[in-house]
C-alpha atoms as a PDB file:
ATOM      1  CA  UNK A   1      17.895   4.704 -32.404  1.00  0.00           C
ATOM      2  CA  UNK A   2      14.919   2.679 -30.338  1.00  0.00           C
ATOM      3  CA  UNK A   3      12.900   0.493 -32.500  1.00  0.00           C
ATOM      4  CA  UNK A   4       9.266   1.882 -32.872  1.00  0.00           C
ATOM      5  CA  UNK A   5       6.697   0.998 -31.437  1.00  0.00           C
ATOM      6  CA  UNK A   6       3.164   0.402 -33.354  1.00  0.00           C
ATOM      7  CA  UNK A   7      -0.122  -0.123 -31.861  1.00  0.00           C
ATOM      8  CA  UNK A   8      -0.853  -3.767 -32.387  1.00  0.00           C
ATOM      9  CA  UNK A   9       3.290  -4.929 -31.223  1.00  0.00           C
ATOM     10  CA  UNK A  10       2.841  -6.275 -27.608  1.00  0.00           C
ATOM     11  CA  UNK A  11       3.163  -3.340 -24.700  1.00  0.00           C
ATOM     12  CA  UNK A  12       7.295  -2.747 -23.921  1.00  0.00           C
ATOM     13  CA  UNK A  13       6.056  -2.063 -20.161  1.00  0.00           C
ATOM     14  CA  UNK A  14       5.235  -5.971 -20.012  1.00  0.00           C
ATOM     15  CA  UNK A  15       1.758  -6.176 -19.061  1.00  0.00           C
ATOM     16  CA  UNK A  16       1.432  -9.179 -21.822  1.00  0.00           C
ATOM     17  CA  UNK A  17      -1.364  -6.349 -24.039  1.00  0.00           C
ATOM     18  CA  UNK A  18      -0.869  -5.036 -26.920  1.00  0.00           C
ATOM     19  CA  UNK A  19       0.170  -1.507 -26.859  1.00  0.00           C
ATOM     20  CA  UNK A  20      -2.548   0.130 -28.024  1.00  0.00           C
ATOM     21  CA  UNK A  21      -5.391  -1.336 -25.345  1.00  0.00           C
ATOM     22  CA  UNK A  22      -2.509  -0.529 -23.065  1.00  0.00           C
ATOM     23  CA  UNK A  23       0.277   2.298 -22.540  1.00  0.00           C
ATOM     24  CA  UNK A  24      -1.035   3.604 -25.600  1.00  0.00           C
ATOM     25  CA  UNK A  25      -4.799   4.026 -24.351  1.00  0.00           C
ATOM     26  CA  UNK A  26      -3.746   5.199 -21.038  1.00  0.00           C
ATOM     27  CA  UNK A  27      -1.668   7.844 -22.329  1.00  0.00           C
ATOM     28  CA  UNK A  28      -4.097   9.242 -24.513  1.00  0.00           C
ATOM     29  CA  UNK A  29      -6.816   8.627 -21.489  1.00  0.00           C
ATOM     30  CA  UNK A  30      -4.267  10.523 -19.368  1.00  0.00           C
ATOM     31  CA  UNK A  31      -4.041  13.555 -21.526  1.00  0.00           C
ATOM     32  CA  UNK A  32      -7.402  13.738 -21.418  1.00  0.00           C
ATOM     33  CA  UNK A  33      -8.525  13.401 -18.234  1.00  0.00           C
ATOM     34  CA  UNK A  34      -5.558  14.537 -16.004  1.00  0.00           C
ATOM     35  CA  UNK A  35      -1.937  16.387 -16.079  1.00  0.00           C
ATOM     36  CA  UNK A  36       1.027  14.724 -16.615  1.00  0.00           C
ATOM     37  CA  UNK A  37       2.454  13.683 -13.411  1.00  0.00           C
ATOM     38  CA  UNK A  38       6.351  12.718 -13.015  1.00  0.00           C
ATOM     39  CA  UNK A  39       7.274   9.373 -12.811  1.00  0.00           C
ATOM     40  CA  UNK A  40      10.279   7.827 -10.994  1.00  0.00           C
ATOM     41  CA  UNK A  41      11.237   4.339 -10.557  1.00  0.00           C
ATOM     42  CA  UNK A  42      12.612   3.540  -6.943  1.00  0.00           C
ATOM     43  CA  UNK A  43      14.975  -0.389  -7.178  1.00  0.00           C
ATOM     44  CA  UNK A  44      14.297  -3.514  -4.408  1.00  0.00           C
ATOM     45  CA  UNK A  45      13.354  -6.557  -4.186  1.00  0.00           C
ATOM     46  CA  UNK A  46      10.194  -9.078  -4.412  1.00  0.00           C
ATOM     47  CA  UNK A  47       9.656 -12.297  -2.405  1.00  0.00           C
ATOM     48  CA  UNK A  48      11.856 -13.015   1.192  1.00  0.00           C
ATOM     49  CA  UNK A  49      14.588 -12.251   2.434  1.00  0.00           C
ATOM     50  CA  UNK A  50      15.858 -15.809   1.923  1.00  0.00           C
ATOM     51  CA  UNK A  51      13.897 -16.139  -1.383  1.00  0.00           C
ATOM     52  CA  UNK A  52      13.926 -12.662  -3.444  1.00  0.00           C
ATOM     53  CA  UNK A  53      14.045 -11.411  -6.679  1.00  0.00           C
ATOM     54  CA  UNK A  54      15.372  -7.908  -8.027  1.00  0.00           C
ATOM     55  CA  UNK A  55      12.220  -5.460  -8.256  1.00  0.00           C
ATOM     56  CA  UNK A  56      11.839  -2.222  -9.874  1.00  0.00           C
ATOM     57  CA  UNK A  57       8.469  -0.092  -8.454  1.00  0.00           C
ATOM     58  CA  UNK A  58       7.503   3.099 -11.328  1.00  0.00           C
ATOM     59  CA  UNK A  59       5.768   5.529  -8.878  1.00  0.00           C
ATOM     60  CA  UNK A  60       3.525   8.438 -10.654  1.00  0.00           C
ATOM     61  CA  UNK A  61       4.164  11.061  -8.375  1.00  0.00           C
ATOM     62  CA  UNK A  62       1.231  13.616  -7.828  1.00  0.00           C
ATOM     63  CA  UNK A  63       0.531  16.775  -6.107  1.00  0.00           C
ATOM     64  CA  UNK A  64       0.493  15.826  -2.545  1.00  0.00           C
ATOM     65  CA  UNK A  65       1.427  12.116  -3.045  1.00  0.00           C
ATOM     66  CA  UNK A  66       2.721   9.325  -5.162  1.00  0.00           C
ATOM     67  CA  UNK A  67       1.036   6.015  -6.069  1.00  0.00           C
ATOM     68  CA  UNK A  68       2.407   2.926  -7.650  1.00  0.00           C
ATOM     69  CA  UNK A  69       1.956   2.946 -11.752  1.00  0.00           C
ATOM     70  CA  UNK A  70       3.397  -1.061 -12.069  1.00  0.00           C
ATOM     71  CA  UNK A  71       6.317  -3.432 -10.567  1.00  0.00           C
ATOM     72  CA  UNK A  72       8.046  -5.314 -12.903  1.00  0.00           C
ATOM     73  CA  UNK A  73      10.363  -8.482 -11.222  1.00  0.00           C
ATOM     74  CA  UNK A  74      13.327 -10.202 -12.264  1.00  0.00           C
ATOM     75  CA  UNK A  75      12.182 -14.033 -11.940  1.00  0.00           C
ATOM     76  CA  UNK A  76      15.028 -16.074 -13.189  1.00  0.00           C
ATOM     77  CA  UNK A  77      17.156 -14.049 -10.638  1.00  0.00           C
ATOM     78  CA  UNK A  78      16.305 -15.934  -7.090  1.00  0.00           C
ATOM     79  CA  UNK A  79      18.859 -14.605  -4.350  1.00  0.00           C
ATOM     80  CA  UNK A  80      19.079 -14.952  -0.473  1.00  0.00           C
ATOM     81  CA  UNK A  81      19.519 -11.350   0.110  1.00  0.00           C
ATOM     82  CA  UNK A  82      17.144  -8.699  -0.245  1.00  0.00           C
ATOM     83  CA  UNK A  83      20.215  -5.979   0.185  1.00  0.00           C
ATOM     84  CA  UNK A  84      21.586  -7.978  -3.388  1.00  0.00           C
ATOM     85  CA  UNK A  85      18.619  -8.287  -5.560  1.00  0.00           C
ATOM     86  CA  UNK A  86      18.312  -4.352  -4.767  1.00  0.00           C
ATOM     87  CA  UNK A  87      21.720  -3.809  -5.921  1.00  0.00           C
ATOM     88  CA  UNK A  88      20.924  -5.999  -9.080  1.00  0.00           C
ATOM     89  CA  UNK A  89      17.800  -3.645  -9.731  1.00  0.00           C
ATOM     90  CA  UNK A  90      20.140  -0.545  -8.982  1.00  0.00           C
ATOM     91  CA  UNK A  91      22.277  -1.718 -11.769  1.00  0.00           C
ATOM     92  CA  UNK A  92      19.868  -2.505 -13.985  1.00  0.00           C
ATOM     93  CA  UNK A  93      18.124   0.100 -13.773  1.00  0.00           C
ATOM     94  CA  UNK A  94      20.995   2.400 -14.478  1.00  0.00           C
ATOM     95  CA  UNK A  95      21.810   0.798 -17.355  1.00  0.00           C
ATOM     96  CA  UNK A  96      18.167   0.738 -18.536  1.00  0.00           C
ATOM     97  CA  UNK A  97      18.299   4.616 -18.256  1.00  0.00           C
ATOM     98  CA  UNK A  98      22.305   4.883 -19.866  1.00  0.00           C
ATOM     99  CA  UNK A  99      20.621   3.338 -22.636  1.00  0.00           C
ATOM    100  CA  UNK A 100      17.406   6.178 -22.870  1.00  0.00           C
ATOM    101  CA  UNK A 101      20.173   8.753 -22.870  1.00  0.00           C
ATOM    102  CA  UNK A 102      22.010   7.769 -25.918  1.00  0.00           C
ATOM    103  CA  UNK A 103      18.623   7.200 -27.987  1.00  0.00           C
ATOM    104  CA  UNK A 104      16.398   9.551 -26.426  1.00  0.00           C
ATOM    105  CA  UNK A 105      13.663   7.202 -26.399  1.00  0.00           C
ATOM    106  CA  UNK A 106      11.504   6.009 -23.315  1.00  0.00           C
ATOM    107  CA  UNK A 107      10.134   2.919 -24.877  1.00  0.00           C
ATOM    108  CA  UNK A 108      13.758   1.943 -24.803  1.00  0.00           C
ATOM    109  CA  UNK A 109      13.977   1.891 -20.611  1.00  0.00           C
ATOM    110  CA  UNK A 110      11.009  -0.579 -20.729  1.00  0.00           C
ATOM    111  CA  UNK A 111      12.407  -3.117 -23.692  1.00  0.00           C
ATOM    112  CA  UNK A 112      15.958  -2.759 -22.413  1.00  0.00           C
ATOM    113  CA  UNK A 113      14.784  -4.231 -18.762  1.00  0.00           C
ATOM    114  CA  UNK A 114      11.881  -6.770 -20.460  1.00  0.00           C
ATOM    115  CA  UNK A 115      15.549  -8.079 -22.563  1.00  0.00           C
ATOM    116  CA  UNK A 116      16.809  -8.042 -18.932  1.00  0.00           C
ATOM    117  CA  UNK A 117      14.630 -11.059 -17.777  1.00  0.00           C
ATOM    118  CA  UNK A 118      11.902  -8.234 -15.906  1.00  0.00           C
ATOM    119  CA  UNK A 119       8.223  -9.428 -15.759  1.00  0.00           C
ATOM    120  CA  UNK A 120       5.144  -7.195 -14.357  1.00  0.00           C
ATOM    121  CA  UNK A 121       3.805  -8.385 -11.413  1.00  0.00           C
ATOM    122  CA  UNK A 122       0.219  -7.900 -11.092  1.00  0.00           C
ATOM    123  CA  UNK A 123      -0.266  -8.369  -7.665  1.00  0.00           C
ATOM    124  CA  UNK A 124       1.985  -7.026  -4.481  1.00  0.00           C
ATOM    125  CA  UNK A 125       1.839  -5.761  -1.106  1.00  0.00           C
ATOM    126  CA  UNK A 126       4.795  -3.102   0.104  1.00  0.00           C
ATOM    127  CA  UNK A 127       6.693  -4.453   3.347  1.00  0.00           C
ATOM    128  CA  UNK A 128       6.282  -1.865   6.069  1.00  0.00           C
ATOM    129  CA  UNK A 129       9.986  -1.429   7.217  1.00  0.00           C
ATOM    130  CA  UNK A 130       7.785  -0.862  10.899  1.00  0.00           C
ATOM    131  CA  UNK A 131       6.534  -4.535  11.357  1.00  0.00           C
ATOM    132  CA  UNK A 132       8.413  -6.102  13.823  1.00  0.00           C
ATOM    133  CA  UNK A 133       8.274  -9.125  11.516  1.00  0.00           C
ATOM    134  CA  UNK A 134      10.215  -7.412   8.592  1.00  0.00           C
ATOM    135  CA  UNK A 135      12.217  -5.062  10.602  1.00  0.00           C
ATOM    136  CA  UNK A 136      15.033  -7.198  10.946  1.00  0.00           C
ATOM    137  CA  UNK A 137      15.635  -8.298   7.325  1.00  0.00           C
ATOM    138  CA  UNK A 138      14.988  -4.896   5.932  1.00  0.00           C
ATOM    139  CA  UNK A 139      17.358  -1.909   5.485  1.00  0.00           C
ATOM    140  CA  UNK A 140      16.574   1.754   4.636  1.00  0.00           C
ATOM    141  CA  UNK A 141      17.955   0.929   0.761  1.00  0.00           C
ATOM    142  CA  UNK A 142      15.397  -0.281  -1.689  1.00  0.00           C
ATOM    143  CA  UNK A 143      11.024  -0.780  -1.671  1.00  0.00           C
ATOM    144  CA  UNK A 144      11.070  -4.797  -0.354  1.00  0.00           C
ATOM    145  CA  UNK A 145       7.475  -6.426  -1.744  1.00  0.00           C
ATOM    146  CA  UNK A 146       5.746 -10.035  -1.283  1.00  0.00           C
ATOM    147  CA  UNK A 147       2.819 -11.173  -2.711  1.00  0.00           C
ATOM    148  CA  UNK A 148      -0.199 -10.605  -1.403  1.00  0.00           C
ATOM    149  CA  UNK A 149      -0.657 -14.346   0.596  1.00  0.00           C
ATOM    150  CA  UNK A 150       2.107 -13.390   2.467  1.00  0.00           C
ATOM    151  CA  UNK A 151       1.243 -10.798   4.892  1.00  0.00           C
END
């Protein structure tokens, strides 16, 4: 069974508020003000390629696009492959979701990876697999981010 959640416990998504001026708020704001869109959560890795971390991007996918909902980062995991820390984030992410399954709950994706070590990241650019600068340190497998000084 996933531990419940009440309003004044600090958010499970990370964000460092509590839940209610958080996930709790938005959802209620949400259901207010616009459908339900899906979400889906897409693995990779923060940072560069000889400095990264395992990322995981949640993506609230709309009509006719998606935009990105948060990014939450593995910090105490520092790796010199971009191709690993996705494969990290693959795994953990797959067990974050094994766990949903057998107790039905969402809340416990989002305390299942913040027990993991995973830390939302406020601020991030996507690489663009294009740039001639990333191009060769990138493969088609995972979303690859930096912080914004970087680009």
């Amino acid at each position: 069974m996933s531990p419940k959640i009440r309003r004044n416990d600090p958010c499970p998504c990370g964000s460092g508020k509590k839940y209610k001026k958080c996930c709790l708020e938005n959802r209620s704001q949400q259901r207010q003000t616009t459908p339900q869109g899906r979400f889906r959560f897409e693995p990779g890795s923060y940072g560069h390629p000889e400095r990264c971390m395992p990322s995981i991007a949640c993506l609230r996918d709309g009509d006719d696009s998606s935009e990105y909902h948060f990014v939450v980062v593995k910090p105490d995991t520092v790796l010199d492959s971009p191709d690993r820390a996705n494969a990290i984030a693959t795994e953990d992410l797959t067990a974050a979701f094994s766990t949903k399954k057998s107790t039905g709950g969402d809340e416990a994706v989002a305390i299942f990876l913040r027990e993991r070590g995973y830390v939302t990241v406020d601020d991030f650019n996507i690489v663009d697999s294009k740039s001639e600068s990333t191009a060769s340190w990138m493969d088609d497998d995972g979303v690859h981010f930096v912080a914004p000084s970087v680009i």
